[in-house]
Protein backbone atom coordinates (compact mmCIF):
# COMPACT_ATOMS: atom_id res chain seq x y z
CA UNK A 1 99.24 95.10 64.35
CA UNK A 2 98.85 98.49 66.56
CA UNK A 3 96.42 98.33 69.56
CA UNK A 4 95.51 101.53 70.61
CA UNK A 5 95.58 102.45 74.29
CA UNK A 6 92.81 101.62 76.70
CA UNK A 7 91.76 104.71 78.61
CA UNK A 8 91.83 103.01 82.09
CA UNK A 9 93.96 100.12 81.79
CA UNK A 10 97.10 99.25 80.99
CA UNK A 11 98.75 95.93 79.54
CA UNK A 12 102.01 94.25 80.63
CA UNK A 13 102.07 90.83 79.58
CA UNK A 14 98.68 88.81 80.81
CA UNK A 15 98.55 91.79 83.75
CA UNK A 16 96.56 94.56 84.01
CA UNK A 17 96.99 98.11 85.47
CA UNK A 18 94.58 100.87 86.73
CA UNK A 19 94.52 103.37 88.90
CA UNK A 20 91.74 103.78 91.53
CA UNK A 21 90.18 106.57 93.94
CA UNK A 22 90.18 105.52 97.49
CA UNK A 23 88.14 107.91 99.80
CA UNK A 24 90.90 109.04 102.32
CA UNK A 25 88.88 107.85 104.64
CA UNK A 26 89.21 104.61 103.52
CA UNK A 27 92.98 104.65 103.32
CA UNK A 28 93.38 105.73 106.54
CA UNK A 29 90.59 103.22 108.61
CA UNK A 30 90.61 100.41 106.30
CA UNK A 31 87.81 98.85 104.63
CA UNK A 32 86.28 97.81 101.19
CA UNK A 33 86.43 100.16 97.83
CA UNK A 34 85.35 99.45 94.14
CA UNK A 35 87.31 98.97 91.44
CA UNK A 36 86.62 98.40 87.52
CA UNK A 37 87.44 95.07 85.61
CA UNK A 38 88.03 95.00 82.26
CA UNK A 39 84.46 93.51 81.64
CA UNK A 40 82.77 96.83 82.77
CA UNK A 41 82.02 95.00 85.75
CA UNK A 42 82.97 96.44 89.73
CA UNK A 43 84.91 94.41 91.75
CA UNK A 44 85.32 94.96 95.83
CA UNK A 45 89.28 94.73 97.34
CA UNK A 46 89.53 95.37 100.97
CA UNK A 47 91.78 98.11 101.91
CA UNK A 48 94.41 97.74 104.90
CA UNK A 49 94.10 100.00 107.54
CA UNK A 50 96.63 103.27 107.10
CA UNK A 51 97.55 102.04 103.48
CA UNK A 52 100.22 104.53 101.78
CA UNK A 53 98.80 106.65 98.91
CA UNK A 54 100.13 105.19 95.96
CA UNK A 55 100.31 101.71 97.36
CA UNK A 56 99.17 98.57 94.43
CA UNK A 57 97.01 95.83 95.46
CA UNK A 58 96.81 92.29 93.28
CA UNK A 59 94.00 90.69 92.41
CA UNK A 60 94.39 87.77 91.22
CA UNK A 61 93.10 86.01 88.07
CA UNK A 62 91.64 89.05 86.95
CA UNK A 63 93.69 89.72 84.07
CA UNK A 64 94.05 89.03 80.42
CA UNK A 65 93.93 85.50 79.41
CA UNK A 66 97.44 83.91 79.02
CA UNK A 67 98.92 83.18 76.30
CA UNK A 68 98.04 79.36 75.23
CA UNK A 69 95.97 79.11 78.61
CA UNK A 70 92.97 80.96 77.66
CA UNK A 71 91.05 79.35 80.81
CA UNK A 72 93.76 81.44 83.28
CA UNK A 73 94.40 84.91 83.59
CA UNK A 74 96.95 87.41 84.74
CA UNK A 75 96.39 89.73 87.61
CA UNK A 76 94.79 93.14 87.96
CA UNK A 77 97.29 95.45 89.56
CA UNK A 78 95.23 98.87 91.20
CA UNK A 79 97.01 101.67 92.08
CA UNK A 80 95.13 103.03 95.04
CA UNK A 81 95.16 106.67 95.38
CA UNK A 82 93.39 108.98 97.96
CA UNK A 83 90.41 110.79 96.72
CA UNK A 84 90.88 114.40 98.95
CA UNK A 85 87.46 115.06 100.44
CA UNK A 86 86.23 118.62 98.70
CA UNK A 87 83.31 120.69 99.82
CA UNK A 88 83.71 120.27 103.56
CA UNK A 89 81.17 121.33 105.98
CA UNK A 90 82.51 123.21 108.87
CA UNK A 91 81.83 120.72 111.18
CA UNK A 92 84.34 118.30 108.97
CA UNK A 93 86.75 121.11 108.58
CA UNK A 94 86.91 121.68 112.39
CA UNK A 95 87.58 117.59 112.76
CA UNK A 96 90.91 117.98 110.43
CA UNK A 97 91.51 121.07 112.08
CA UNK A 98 91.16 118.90 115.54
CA UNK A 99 93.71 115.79 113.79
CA UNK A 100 96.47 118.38 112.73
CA UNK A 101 96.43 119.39 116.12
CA UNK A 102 96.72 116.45 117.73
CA UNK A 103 99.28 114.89 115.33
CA UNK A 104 101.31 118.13 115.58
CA UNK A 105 101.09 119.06 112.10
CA UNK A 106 101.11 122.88 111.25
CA UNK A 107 98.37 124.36 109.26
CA UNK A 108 97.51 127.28 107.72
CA UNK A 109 93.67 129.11 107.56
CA UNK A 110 92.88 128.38 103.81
């Protein structure tokens, strides 16, 4: 038996793994995001303060059933990565303008 691939998550074992966009806001201040369960439902995981891009939060006992213990699951593994804000207004471009220049980080005029 073949299974095909699941566009959004992948199995290993009785885990799960996805990939989620985090408003870099988010990442940076903390606070709650949404992510999707295999059910087609949206759960909420709270997001540390300055969390890495990249970084994999556990939630657990939303997996796949184990094997022989149908009643538990695995865990949900979600990749957070930083959505990059697009469209800015001029007022938010002036505020990362104002952070690069008080973190010391070179920019250029795009």
């Amino acid at each position: 038996m073949r299974l095909r691939p699941h566009p959004r998550f992948e199995r290993r074992g009785d885990g799960l793994h996805t990939t989620a966009q985090v408003p870099l806001t988010t990442m940076v201040l903390g606070g709650e995001a949404s992510v999707p369960s295999l059910d087609g439902s949206t759960l909420t995981v709270t997001v540390p303060a300055e969390m890495p891009n990249g970084r994999t939060l556990r939630l657990r006992g939303q997996g796949m059933p184990r094997l022989r213990r149908p009643h538990e699951r695995g865990d949900l593994y979600v990749r957070c990565e930083a959505l990059i804000p697009s469209h800015l207004t001029d007022e938010e471009r002036r505020l990362f303008q104002r952070l690069a220049e008080l973190r010391r980080e070179g920019t250029r005029a795009a």
